[in-house]
C-alpha atoms as a PDB file:
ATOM      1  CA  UNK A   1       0.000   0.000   0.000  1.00  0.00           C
ATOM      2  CA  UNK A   2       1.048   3.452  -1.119  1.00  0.00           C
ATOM      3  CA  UNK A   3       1.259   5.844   1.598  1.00  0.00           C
ATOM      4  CA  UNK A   4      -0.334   8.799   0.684  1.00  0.00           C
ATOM      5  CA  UNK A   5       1.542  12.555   0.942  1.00  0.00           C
ATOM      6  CA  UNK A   6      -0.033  15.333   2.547  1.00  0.00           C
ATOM      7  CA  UNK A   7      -0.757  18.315   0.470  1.00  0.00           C
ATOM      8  CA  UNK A   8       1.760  20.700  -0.311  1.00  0.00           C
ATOM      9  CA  UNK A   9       0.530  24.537   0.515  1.00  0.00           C
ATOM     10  CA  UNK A  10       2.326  27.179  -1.226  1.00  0.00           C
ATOM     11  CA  UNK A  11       3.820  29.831   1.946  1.00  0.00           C
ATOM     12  CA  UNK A  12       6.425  32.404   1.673  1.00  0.00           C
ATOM     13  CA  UNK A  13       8.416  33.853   4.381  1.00  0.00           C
ATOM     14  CA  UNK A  14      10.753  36.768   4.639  1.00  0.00           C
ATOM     15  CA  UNK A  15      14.132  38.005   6.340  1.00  0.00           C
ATOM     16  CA  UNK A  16      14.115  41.559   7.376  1.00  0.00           C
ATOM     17  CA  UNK A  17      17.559  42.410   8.370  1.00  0.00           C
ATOM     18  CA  UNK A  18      19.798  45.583   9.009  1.00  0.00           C
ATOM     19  CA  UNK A  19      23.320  46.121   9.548  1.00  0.00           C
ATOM     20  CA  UNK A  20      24.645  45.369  13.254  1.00  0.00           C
ATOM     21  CA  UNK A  21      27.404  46.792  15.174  1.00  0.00           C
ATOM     22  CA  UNK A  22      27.539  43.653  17.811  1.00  0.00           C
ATOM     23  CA  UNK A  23      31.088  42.355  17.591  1.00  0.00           C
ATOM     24  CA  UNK A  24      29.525  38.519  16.796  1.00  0.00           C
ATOM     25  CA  UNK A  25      27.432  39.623  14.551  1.00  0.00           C
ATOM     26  CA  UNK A  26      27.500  41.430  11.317  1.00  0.00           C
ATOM     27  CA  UNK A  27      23.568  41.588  10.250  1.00  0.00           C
ATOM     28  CA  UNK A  28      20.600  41.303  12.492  1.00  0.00           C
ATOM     29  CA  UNK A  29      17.582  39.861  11.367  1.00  0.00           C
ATOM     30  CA  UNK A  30      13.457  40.628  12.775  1.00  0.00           C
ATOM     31  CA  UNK A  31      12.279  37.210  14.454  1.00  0.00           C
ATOM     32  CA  UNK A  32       8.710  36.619  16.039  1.00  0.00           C
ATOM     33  CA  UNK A  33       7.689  34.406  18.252  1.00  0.00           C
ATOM     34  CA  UNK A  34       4.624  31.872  17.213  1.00  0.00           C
ATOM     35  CA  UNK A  35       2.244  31.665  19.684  1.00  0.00           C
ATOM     36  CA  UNK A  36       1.514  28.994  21.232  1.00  0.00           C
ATOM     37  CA  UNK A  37      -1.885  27.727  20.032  1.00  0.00           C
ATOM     38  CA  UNK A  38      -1.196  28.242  16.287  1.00  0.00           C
ATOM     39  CA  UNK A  39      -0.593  24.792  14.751  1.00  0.00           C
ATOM     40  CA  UNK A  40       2.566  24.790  13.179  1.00  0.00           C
ATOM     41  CA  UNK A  41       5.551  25.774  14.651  1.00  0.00           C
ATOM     42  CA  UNK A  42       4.171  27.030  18.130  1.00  0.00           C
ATOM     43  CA  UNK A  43       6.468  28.530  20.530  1.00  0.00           C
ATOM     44  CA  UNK A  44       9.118  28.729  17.379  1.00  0.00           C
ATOM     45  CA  UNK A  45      11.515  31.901  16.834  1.00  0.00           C
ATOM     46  CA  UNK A  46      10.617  32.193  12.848  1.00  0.00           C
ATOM     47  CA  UNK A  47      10.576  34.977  10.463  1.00  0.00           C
ATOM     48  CA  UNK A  48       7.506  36.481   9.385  1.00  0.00           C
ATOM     49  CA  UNK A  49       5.308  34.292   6.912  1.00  0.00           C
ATOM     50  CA  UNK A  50       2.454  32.059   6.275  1.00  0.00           C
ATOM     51  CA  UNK A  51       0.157  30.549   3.462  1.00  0.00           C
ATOM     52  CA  UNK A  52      -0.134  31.997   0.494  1.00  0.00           C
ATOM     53  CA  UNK A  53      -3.614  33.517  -0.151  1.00  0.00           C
ATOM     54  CA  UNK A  54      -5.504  33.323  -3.026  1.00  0.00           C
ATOM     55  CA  UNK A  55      -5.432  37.330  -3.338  1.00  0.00           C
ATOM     56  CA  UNK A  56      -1.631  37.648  -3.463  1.00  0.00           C
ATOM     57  CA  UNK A  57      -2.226  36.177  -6.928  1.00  0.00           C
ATOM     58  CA  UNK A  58      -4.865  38.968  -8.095  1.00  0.00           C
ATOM     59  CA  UNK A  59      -3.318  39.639 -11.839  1.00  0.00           C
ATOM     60  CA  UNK A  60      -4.497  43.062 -10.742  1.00  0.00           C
ATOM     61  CA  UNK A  61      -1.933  42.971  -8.393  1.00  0.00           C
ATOM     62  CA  UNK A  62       0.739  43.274 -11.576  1.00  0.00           C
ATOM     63  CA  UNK A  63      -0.290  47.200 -11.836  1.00  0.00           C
ATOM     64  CA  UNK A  64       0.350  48.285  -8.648  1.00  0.00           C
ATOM     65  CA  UNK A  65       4.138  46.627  -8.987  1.00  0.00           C
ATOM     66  CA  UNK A  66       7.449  47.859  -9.880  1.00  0.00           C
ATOM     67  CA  UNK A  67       7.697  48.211 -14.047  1.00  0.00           C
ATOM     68  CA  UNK A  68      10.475  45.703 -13.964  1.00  0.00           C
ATOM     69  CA  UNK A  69       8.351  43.374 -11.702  1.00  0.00           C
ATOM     70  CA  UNK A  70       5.372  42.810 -14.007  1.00  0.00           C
ATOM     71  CA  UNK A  71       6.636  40.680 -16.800  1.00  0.00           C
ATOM     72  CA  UNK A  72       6.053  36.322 -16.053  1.00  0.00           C
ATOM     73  CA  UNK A  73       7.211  35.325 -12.461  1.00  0.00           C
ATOM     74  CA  UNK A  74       6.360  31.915 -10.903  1.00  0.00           C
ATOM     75  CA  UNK A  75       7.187  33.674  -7.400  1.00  0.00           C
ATOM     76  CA  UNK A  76       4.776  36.867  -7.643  1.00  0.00           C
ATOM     77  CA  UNK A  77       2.454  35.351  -5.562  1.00  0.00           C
ATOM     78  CA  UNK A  78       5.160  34.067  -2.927  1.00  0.00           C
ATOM     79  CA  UNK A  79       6.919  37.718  -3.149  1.00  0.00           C
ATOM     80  CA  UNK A  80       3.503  39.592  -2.282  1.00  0.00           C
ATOM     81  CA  UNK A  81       2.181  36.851   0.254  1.00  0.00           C
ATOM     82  CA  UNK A  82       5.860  37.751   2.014  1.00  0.00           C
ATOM     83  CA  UNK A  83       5.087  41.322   1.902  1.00  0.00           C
ATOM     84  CA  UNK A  84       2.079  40.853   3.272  1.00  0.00           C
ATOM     85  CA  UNK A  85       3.082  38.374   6.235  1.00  0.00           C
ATOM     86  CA  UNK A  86       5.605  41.253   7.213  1.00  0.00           C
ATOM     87  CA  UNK A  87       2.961  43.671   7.578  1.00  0.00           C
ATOM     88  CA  UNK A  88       0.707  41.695   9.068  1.00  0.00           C
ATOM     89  CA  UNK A  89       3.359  40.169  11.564  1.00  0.00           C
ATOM     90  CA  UNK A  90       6.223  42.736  11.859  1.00  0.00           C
ATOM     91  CA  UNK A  91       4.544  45.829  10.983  1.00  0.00           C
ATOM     92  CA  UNK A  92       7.070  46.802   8.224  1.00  0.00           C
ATOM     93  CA  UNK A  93       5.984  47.102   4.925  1.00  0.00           C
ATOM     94  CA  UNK A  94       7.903  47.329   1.539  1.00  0.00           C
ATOM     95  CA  UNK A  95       5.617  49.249  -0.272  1.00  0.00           C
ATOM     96  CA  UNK A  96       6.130  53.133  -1.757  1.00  0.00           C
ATOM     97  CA  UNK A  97       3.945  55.793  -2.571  1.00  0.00           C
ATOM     98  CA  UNK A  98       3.061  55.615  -6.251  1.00  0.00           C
ATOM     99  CA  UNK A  99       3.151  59.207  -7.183  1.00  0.00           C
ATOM    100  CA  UNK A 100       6.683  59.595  -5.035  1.00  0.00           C
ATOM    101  CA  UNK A 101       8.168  56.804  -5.244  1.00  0.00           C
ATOM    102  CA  UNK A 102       9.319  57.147  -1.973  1.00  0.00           C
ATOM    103  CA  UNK A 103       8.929  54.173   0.225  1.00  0.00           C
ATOM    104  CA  UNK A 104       5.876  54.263   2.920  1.00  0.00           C
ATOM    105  CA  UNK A 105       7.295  56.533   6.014  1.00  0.00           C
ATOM    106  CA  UNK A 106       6.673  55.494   9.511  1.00  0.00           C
ATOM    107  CA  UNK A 107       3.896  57.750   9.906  1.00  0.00           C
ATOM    108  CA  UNK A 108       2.187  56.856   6.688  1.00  0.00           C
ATOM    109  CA  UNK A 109       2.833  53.190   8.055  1.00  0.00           C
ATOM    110  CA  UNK A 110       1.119  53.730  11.459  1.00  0.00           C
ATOM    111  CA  UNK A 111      -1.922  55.348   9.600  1.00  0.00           C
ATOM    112  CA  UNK A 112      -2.002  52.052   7.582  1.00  0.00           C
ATOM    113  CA  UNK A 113      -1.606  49.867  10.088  1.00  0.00           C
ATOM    114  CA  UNK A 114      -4.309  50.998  12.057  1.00  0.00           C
ATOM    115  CA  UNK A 115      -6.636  50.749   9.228  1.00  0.00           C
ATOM    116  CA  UNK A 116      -6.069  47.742   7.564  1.00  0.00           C
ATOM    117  CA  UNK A 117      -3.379  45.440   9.231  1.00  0.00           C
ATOM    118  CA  UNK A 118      -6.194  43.171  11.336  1.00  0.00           C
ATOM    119  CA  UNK A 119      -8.173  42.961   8.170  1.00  0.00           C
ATOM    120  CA  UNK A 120      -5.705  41.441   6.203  1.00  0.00           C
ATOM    121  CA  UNK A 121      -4.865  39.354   9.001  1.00  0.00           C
ATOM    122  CA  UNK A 122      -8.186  37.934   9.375  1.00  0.00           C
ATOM    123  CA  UNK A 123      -8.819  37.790   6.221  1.00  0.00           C
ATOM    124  CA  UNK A 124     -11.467  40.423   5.762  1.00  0.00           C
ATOM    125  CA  UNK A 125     -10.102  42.004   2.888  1.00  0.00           C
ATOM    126  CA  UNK A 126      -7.048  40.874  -0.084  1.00  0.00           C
ATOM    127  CA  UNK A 127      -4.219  42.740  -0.673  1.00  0.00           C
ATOM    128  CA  UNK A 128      -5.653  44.595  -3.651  1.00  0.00           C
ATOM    129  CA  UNK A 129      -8.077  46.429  -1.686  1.00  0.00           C
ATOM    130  CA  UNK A 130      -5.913  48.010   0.427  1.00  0.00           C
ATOM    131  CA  UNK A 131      -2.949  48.849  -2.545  1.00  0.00           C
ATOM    132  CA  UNK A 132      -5.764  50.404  -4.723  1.00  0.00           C
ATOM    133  CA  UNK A 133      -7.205  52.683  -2.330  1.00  0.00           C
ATOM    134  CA  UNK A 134      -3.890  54.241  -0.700  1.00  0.00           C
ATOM    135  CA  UNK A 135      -2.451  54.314  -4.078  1.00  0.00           C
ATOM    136  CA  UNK A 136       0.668  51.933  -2.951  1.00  0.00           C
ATOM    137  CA  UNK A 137       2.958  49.658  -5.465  1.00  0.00           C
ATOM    138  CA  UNK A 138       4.372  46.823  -3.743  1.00  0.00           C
ATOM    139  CA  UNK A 139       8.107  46.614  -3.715  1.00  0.00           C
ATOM    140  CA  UNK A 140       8.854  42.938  -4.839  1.00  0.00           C
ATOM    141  CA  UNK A 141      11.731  44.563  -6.936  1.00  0.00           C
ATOM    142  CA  UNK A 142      13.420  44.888  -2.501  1.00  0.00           C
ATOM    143  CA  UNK A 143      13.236  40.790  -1.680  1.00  0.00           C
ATOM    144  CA  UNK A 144      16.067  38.429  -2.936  1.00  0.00           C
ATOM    145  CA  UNK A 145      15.223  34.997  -3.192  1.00  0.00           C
ATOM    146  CA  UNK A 146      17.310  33.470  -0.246  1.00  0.00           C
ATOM    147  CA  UNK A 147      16.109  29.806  -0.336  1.00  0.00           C
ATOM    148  CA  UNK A 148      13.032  26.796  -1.232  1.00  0.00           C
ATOM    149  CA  UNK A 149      12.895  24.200   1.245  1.00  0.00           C
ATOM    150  CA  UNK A 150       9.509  21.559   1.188  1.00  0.00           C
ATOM    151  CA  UNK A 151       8.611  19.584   3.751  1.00  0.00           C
ATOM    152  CA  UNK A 152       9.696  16.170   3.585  1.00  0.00           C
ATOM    153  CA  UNK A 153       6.728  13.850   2.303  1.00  0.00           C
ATOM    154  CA  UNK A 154       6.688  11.605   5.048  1.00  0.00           C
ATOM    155  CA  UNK A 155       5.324  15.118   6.873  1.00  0.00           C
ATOM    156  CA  UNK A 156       1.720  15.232   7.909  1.00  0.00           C
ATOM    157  CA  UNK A 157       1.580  18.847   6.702  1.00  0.00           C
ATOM    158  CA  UNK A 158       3.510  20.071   4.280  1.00  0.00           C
ATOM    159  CA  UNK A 159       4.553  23.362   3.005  1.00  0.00           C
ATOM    160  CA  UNK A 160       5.752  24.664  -0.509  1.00  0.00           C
ATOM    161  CA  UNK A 161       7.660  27.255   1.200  1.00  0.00           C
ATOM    162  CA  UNK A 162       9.801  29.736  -0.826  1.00  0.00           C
ATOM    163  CA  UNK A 163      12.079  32.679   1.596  1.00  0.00           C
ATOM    164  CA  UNK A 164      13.115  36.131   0.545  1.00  0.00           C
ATOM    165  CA  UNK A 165      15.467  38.659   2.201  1.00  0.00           C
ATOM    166  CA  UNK A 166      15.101  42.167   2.146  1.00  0.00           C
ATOM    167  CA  UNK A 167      16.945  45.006   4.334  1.00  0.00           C
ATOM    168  CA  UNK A 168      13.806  46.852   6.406  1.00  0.00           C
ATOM    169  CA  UNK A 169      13.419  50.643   5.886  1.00  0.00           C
ATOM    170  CA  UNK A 170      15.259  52.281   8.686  1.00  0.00           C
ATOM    171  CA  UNK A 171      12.399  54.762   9.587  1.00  0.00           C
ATOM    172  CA  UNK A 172       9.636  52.158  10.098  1.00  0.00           C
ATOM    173  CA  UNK A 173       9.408  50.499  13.601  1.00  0.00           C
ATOM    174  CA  UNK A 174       9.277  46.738  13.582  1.00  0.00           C
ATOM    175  CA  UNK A 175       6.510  45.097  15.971  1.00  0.00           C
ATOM    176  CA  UNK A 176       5.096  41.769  16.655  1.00  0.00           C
ATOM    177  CA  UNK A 177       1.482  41.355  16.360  1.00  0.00           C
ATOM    178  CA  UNK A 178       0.327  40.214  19.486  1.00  0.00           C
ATOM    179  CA  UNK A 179      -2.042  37.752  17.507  1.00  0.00           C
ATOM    180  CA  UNK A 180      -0.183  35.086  15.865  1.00  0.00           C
ATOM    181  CA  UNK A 181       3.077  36.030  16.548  1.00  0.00           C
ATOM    182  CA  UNK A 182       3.803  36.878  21.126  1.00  0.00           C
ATOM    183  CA  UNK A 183       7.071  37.942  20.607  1.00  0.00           C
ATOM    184  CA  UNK A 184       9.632  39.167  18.862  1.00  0.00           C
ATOM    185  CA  UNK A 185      13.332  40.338  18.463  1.00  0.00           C
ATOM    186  CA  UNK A 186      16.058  41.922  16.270  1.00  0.00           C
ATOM    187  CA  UNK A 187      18.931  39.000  16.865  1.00  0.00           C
ATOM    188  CA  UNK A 188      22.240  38.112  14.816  1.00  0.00           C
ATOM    189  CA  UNK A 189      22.531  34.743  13.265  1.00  0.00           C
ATOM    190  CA  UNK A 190      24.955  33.670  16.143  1.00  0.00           C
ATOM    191  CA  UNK A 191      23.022  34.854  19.006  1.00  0.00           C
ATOM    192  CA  UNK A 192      19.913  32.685  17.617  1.00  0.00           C
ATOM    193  CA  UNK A 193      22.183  29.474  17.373  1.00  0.00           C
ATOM    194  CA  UNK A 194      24.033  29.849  20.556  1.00  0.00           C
ATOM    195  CA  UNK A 195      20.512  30.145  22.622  1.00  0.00           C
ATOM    196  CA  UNK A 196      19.240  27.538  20.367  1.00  0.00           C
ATOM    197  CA  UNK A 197      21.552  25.704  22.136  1.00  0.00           C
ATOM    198  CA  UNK A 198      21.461  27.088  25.623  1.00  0.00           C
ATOM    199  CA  UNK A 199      17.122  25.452  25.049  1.00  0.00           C
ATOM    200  CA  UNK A 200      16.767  29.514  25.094  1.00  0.00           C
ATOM    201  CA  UNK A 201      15.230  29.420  21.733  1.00  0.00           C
ATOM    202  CA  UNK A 202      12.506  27.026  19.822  1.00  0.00           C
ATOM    203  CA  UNK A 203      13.878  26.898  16.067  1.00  0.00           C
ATOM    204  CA  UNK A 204      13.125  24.407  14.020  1.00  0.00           C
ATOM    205  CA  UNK A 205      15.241  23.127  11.683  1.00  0.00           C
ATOM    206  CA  UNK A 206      15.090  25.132   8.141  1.00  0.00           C
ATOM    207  CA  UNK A 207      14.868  28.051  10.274  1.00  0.00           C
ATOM    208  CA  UNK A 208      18.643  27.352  11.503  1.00  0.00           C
ATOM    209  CA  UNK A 209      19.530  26.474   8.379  1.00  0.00           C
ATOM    210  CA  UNK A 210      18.616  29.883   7.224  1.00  0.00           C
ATOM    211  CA  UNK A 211      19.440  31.785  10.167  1.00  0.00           C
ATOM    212  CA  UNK A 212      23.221  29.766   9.673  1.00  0.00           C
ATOM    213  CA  UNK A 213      23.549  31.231   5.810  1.00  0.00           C
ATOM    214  CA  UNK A 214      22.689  34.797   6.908  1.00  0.00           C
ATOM    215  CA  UNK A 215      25.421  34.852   9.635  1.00  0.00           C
ATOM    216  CA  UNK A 216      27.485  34.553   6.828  1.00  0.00           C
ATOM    217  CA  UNK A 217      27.486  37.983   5.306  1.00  0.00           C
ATOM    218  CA  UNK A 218      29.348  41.101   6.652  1.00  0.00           C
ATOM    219  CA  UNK A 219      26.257  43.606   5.680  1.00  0.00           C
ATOM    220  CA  UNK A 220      22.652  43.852   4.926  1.00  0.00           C
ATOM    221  CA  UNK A 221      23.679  44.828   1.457  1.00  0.00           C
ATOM    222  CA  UNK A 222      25.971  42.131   0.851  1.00  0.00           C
ATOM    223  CA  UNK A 223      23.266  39.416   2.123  1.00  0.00           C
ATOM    224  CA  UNK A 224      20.319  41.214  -0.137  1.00  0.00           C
ATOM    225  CA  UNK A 225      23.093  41.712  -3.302  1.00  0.00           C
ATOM    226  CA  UNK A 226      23.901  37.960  -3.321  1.00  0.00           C
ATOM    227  CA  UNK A 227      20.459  36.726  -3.085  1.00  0.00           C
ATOM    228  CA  UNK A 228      19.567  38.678  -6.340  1.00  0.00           C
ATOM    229  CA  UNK A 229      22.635  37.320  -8.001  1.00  0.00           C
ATOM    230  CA  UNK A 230      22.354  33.673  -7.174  1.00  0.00           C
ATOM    231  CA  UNK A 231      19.689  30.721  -8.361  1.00  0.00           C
ATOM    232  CA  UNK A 232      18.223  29.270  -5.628  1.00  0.00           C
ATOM    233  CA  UNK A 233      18.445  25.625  -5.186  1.00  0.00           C
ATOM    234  CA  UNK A 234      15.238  23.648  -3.856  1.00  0.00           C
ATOM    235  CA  UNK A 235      15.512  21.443  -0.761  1.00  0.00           C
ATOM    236  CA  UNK A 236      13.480  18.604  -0.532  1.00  0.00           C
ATOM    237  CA  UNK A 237      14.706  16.593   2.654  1.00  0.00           C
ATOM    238  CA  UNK A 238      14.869  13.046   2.559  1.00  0.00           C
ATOM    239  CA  UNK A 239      13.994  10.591   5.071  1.00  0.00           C
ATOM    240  CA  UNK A 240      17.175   7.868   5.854  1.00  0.00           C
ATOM    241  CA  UNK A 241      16.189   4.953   8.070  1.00  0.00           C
ATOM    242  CA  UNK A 242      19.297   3.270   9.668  1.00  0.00           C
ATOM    243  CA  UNK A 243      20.176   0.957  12.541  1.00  0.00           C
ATOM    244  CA  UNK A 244      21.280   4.106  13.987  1.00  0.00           C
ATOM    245  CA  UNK A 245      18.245   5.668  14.132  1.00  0.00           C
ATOM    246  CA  UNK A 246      16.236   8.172  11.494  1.00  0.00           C
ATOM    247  CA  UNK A 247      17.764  11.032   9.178  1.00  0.00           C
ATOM    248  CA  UNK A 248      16.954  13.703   7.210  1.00  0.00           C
ATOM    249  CA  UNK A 249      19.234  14.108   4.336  1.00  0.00           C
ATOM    250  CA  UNK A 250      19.716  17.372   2.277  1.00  0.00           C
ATOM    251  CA  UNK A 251      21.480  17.934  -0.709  1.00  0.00           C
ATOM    252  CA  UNK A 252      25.678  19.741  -0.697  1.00  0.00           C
ATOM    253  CA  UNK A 253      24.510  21.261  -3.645  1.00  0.00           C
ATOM    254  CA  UNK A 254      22.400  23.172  -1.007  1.00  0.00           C
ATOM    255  CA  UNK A 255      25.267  25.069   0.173  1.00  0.00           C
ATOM    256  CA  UNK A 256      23.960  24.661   3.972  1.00  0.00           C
ATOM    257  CA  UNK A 257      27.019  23.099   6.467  1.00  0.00           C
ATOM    258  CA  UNK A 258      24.808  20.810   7.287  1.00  0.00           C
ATOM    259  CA  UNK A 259      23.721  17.124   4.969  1.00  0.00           C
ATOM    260  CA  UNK A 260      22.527  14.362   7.247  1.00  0.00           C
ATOM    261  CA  UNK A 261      21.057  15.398  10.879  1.00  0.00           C
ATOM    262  CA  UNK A 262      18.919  13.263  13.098  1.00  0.00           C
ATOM    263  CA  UNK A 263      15.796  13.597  13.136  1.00  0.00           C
ATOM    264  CA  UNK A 264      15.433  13.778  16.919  1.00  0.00           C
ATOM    265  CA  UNK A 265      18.263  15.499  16.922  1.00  0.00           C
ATOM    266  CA  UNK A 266      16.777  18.339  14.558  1.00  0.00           C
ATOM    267  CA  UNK A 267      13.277  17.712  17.099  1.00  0.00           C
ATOM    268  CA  UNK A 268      15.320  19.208  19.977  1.00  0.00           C
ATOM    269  CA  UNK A 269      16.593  21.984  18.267  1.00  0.00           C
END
């Protein structure tokens, strides 16, 4: 018999970092903290994201992009849904004005938030609603693809999920949403391994992974510049059943330090 897979559901996630003047780390990136009750990853450090929504792929969402954003792209819908999540979860949104150009200020940003920020969190309302009446174009043109990773198949739920970087506009104020997310902290790439460790930290494992790749970069700009020059390889992690015990295996071709880890090893972490 033929087990069969769980669904995959498209998500996108994103890293919002800025430059950091701690001597162990180089870049800091915005992390939340799940809450408890939500049913995947509860308690988790994570970066903003969820599930895709069938608004972030509105084709009348291609007019109220960048010019050089609105020709075919298999990842509009993932680059908007991760736009979203960060408003909705970090209160930062990469979006300018459309006569301007200028990105949103913080005060514009507060003025938004209050007025549509729960809405699009619950649901109430897509995207488009809220682009077309404040006269906004989404900046996809910011994010750099950083990595794919889908859940293994043996998974019960599974996730298509696709993770963009972007350095946050210095004059908007990042802030959990006391909803989904009960936390939340700007934290280098060491710091989050090192109280991984210490059981400070919940992260599961293609969090660390990620969080491990961004600690290599001495700047924001450096992290954001190589993500828009590089293809992004998918990682689909296998399941390896020894006498040792159980393994997840992920490709070299990755680039992540890590290529076999123990499953209860990567359960702890």
């Amino acid at each position: 018999m033929i087990d069969k897979q769980a669904p995959l559901k498209p998500a996108a996630t994103v890293l919002l970092i800025r430059d950091c003047a701690k001597t162990c780390d180089k870049v800091e990136v915005f992390m939340v903290v799940r809450h408890h009750q939500i049913d995947f990853a509860s308690g988790a450090l994570v970066f903003p994201g969820g599930k895709v929504d069938e608004g972030d792929a509105d084709p009348a969402l291609v007019g109220f992009l960048p010019e050089s954003e609105r020709g075919d792209d298999p990842l509009r819908a993932f680059k908007i849904a991760s736009i979203r999540e960060s408003f909705e979860e970090a209160n930062i949104l990469l979006a300018r004005n459309r006569d301007t150009g200028a990105l949103v200020t913080h005060t514009r940003l507060e003025e938004l938030a209050a007025k549509y920020r729960m809405p699009l969190q619950n649901g109430e309302l897509p995207i488009i609603d809220m682009v077309r009446a404040e006269n906004l174009e989404l900046a996809t043109d910011l994010l750099g693809h950083f990595a794919h990773w889908i859940t293994p198949t043996h998974m019960p739920k599974r996730f298509d999920t696709h993770f963009f970087i972007a350095k946050a506009p210095p004059h908007q104020l990042a802030a959990h949403d006391g909803e989904e997310s009960v936390d939340s902290v700007w934290v280098g790439p060491n710091e989050v391994m090192e109280e991984a460790d210490k059981g400070n930290y919940t992260v599961i494992f293609p969090t660390r992974m990620n969080v491990e790749v961004l600690g290599r970069y001495d700047s924001s700009e450096a992290a954001v510049a190589h993500a828009h020059g590089t293809d992004t390889f998918t990682v689909l992690p296998q399941m390896e059943v020894t006498d040792e015990g159980k393994f997840l295996l992920i490709p070299k071709e990755a680039g992540y330090s890590v290529t076999r880890r123990r499953v209860d090893a990567i359960m702890d972490k």
